[in-house]
Protein backbone atom coordinates (compact mmCIF):
# COMPACT_ATOMS: atom_id res chain seq x y z
CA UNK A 1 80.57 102.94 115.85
CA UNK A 2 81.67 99.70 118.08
CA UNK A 3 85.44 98.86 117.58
CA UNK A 4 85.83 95.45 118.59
CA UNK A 5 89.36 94.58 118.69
CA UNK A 6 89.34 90.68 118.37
CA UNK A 7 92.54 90.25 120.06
CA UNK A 8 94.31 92.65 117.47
CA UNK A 9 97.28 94.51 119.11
CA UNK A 10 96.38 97.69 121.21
CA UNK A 11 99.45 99.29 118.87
CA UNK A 12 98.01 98.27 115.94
CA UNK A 13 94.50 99.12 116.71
CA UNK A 14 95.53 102.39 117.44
CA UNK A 15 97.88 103.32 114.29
CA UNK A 16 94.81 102.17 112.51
CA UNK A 17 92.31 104.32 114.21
CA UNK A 18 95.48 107.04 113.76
CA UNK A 19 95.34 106.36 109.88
CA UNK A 20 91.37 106.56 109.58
CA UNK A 21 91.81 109.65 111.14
CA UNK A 22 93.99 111.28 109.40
CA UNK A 23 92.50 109.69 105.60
CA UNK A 24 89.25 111.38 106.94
CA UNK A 25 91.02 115.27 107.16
CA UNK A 26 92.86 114.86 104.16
CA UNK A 27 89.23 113.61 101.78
CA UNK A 28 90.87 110.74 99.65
CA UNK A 29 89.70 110.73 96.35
CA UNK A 30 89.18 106.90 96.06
CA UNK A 31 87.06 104.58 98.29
CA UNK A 32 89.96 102.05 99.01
CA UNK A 33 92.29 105.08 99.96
CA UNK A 34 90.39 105.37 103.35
CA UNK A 35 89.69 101.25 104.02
CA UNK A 36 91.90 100.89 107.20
CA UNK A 37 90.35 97.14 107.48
CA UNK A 38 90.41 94.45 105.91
CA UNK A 39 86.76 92.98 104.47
CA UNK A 40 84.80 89.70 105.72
CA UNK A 41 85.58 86.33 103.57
CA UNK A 42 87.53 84.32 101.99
CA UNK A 43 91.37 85.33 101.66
CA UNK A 44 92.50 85.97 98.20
CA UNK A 45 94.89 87.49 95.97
CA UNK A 46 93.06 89.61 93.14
CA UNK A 47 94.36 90.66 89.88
CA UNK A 48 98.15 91.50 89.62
CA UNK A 49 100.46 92.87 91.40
CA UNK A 50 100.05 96.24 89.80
CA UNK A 51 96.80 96.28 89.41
CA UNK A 52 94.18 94.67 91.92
CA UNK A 53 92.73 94.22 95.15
CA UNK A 54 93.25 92.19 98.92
CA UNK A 55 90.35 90.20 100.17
CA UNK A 56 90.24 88.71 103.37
CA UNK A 57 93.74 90.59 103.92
CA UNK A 58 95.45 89.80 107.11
CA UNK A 59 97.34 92.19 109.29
CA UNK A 60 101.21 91.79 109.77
CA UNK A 61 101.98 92.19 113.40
CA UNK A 62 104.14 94.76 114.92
CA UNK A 63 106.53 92.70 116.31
CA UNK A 64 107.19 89.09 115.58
CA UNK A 65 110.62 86.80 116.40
CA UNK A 66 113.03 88.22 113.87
CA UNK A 67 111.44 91.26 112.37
CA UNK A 68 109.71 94.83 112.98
CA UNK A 69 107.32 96.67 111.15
CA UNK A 70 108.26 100.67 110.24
CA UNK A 71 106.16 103.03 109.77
CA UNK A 72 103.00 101.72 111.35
CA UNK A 73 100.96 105.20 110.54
CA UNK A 74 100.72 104.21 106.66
CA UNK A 75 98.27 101.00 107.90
CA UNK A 76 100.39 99.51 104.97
CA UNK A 77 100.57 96.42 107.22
CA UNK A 78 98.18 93.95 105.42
CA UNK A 79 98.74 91.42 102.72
CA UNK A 80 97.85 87.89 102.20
CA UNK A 81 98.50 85.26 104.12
CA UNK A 82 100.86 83.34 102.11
CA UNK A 83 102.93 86.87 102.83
CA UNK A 84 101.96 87.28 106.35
CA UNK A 85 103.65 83.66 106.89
CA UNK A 86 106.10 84.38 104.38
CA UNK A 87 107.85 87.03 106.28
CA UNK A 88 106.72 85.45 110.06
CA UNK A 89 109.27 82.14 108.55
CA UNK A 90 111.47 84.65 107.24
CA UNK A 91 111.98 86.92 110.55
CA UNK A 92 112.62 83.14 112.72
CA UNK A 93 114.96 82.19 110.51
CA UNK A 94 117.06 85.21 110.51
CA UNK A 95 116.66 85.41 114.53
CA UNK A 96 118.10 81.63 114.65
CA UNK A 97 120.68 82.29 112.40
CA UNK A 98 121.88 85.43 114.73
CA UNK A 99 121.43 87.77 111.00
CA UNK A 100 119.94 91.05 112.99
CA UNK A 101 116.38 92.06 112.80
CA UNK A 102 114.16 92.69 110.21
CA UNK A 103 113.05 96.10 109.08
CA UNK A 104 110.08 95.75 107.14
CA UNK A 105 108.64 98.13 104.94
CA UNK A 106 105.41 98.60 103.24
CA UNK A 107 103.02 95.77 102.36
CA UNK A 108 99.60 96.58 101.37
CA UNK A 109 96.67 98.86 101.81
CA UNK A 110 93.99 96.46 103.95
CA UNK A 111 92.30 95.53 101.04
CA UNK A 112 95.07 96.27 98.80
CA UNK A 113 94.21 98.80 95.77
CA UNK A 114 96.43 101.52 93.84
CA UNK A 115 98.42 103.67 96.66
CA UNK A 116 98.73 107.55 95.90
CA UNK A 117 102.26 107.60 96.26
CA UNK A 118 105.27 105.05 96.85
CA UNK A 119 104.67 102.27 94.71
CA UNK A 120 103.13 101.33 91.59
CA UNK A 121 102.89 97.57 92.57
CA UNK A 122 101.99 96.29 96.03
CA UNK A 123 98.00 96.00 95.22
CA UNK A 124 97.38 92.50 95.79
CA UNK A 125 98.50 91.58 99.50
CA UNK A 126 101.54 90.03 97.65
CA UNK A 127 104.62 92.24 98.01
CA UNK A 128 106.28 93.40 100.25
CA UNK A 129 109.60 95.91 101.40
CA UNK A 130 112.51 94.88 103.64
CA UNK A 131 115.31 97.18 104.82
CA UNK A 132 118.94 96.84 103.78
CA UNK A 133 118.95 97.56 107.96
CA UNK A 134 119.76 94.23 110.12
CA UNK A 135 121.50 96.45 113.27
CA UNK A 136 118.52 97.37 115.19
CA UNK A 137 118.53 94.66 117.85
CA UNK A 138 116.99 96.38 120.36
CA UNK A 139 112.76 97.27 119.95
CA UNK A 140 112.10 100.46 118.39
CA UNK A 141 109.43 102.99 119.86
CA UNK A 142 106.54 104.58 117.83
CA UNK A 143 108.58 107.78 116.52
CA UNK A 144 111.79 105.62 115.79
CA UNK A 145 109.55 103.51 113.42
CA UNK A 146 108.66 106.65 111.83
CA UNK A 147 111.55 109.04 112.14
CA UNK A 148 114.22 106.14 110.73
CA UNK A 149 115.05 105.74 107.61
CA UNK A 150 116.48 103.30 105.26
CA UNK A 151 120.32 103.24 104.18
CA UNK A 152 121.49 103.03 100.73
CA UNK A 153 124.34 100.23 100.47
CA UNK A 154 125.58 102.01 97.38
CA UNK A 155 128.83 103.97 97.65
CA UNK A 156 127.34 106.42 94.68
CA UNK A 157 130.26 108.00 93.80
CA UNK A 158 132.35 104.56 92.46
CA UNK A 159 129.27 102.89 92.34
CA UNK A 160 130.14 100.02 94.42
CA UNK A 161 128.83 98.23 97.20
CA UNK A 162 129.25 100.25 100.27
CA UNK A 163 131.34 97.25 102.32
CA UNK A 164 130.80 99.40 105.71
CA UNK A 165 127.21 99.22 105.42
CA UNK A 166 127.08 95.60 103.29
CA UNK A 167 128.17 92.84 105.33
CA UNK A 168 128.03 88.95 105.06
CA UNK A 169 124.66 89.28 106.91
CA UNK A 170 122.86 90.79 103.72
CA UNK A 171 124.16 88.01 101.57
CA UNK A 172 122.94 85.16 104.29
CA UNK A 173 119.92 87.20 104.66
CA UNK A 174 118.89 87.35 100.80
CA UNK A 175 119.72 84.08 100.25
CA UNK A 176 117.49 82.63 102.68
CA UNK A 177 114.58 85.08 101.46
CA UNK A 178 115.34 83.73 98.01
CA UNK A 179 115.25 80.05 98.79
CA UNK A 180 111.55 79.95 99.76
CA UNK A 181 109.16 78.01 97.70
CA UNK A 182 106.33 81.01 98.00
CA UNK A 183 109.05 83.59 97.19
CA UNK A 184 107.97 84.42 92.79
CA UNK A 185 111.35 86.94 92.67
CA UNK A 186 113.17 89.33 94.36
CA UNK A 187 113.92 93.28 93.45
CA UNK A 188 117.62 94.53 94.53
CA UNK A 189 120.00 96.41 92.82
CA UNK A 190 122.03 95.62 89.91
CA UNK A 191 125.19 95.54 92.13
CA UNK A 192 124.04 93.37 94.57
CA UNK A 193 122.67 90.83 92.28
CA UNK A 194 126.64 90.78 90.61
CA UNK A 195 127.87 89.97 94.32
CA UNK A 196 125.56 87.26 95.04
CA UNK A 197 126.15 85.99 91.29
CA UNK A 198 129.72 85.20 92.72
CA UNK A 199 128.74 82.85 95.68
CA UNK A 200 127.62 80.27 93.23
CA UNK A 201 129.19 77.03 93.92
CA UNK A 202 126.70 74.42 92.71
CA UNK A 203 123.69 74.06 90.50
CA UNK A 204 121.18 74.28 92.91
CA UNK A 205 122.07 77.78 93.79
CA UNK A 206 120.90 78.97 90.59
CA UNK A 207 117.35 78.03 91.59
CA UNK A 208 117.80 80.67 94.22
CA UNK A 209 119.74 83.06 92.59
CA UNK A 210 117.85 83.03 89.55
CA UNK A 211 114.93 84.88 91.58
CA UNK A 212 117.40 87.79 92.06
CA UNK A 213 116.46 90.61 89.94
CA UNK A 214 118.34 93.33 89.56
CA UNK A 215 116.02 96.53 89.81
CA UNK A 216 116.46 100.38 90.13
CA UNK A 217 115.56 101.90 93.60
CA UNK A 218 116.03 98.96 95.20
CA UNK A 219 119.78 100.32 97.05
CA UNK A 220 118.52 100.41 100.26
CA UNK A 221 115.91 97.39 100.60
CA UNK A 222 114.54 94.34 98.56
CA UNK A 223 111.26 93.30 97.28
CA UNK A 224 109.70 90.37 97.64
CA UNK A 225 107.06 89.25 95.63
CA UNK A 226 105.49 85.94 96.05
CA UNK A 227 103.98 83.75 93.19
CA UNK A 228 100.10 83.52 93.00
CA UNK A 229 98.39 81.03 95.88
CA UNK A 230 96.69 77.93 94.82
CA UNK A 231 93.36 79.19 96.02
CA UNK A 232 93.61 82.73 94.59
CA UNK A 233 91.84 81.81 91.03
CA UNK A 234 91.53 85.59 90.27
CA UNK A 235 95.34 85.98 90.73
CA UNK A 236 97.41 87.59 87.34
CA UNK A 237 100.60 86.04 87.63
CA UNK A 238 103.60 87.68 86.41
CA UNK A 239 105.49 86.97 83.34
CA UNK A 240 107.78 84.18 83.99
CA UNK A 241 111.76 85.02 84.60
CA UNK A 242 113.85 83.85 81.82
CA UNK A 243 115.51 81.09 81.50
CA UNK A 244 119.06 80.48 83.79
CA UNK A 245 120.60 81.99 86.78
CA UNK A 246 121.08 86.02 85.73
CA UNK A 247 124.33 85.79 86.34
CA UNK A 248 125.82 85.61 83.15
CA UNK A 249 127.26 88.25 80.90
CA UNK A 250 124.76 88.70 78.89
CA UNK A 251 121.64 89.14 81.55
CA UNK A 252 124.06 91.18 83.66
CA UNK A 253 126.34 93.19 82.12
CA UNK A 254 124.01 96.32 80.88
CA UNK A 255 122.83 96.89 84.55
CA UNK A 256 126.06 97.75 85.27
CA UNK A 257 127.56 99.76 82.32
CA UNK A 258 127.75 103.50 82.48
CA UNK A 259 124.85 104.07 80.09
CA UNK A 260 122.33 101.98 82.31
CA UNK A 261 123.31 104.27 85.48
CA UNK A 262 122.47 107.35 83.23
CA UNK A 263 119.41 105.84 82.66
CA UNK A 264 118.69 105.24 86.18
CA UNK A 265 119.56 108.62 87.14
CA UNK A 266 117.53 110.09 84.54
CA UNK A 267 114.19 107.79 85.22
CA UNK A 268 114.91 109.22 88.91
CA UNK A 269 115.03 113.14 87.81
CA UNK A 270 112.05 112.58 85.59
CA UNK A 271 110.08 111.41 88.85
CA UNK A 272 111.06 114.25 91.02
CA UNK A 273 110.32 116.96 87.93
CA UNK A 274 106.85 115.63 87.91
CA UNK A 275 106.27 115.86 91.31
CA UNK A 276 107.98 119.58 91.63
CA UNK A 277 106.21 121.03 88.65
CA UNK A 278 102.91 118.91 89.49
CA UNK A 279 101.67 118.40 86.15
CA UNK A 280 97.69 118.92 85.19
CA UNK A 281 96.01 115.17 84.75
CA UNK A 282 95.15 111.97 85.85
CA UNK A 283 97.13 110.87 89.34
CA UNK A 284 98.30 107.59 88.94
CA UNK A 285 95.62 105.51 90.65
CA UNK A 286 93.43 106.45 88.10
CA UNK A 287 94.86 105.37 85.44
CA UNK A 288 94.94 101.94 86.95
CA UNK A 289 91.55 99.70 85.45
CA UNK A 290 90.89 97.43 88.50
CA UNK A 291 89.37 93.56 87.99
CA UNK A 292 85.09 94.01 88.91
CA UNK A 293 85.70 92.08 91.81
CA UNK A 294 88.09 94.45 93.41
CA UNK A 295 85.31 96.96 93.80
CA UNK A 296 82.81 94.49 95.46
CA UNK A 297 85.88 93.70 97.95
CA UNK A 298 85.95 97.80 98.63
CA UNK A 299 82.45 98.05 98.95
CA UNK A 300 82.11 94.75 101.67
CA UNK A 301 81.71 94.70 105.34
CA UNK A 302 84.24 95.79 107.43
CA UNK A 303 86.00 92.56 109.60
CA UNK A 304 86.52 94.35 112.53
CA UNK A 305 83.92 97.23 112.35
CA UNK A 306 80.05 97.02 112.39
């Protein structure tokens, strides 16, 4: 088989090589599990965001002015390129504004698809996870990108916002993720939706802030998710937010009472009992019924491969 690299990063060639490597010992039990590149065509965004497919997915670079990708052995590096641009805007503007670095997370498979662990959403090439981490200045190596991991800003104990981790930087940060035309809404926790709720001074904040949704398991990064492109036809968009900001009482005030942490905490236990007592029947992916087109997009020519 020819690789031809097309002027693709020698570090990302290789993770990818890495990751087709290591799908091929471990036999995944569904044909998109193993696609390490993205197919030939037209770029598009299929189905929703829990259930579809990348075409014509584009690869996030490695490094880029304001940001760095983590854990480059997942090949979850690939999304569409509304979100490839998204977060290449994103990373300049934090690097101008002197806000840290970037830390980003998983994307999407490179043609998108139901992962076997880690995420129920993130199938369409529109999503994507940035660390609550701004510090790391400096370029990480291969096995810091791996062996790091992301901080909790939650002081779990009070449940407050852990101020030594939490800094002026993460508000500045969000709100410039927020205020992005692509940007659909934005996962963080409850808490840290009431502290930006408190910066409002005038009316057009709520247009950002109203894109802030609070979310469990979203302590130590947020989640973007941008709205469906113009020229993704086959795009599900998600139920619109409701109306106004969030901030009031009413939208707020259950995320943060004692009975919605119990909740939290008992969604959380009910994950890791599944996974310790590793229950007979269908793994997630399965479950998931994918649009027709998604498996002509897993079954297409490789971009880079021939």
């Amino acid at each position: 088989m020819l690789v031809k690299s097309f002027g693709i990063p020698s570090i990302l060639l290789s993770c990818s090589l890495f990751a087709i490597s290591a799908f091929a010992a471990s036999k995944p039990s569904a044909p998109w599990l193993s696609l390490t590149v993205p197919n030939t065509g037209k770029s598009m965004a299929i189905g929703s965001y829990a259930a579809g497919c990348l075409a014509g997915g584009e690869s996030l670079p490695p490094n880029g002015k304001g940001f760095q990708v983590m854990r480059l052995s997942r090949a979850r590096f690939y999304g569409h390129p509304e979100l490839i641009g998204y977060i290449n805007d994103l990373g300049g503007k934090i690097a101008d504004r002197q806000l840290g670095t970037l830390l980003v997370g998983d994307l999407a498979m490179a043609r998108g698809g139901p992962m076997e662990g880690g995420h129920r959403s993130h199938q369409n090439g529109l999503d994507a996870d940035i660390w609550f981490t701004l510090d790391k200045k400096y370029r990480l190596d291969l096995y810091q990108r791996e062996a790091l991991s992301a901080f909790s800003v939650i002081a779990k104990k009070r449940y407050t916002l852990d101020t030594s981790r939490w800094t002026p930087k993460h508000d500045s940060a969000l709100q410039l993720a927020a205020q992005d035309g692509r940007v659909n809404r934005i996962f963080v926790t409850p808490l840290i939706k009431k502290r930006l709720c408190s910066f409002r001074k005038t009316k057009q904040d709520d247009i950002w802030l109203r894109k802030i949704r609070p979310w469990w398991g979203h302590d130590d990064h947020f989640h973007v998710r941008l709205n469906c492109p113009k020229e993704s036809p086959f795009c599900r968009p998600q139920k619109a937010i409701p109306a106004g900001n969030g901030c009031d009482k009413k939208s707020l005030k259950w995320w943060l009472t004692v009975t919605a942490q119990q909740h939290a905490k008992a969604q959380k236990a009910k994950v890791v009992t599944k996974k310790k007592t590793k229950k007979a029947g269908k793994p997630f992916w399965q479950k998931v019924k994918l649009p027709k087109m998604c498996h002509k997009v897993f079954a297409d020519k490789a971009r880079y491969l021939n």
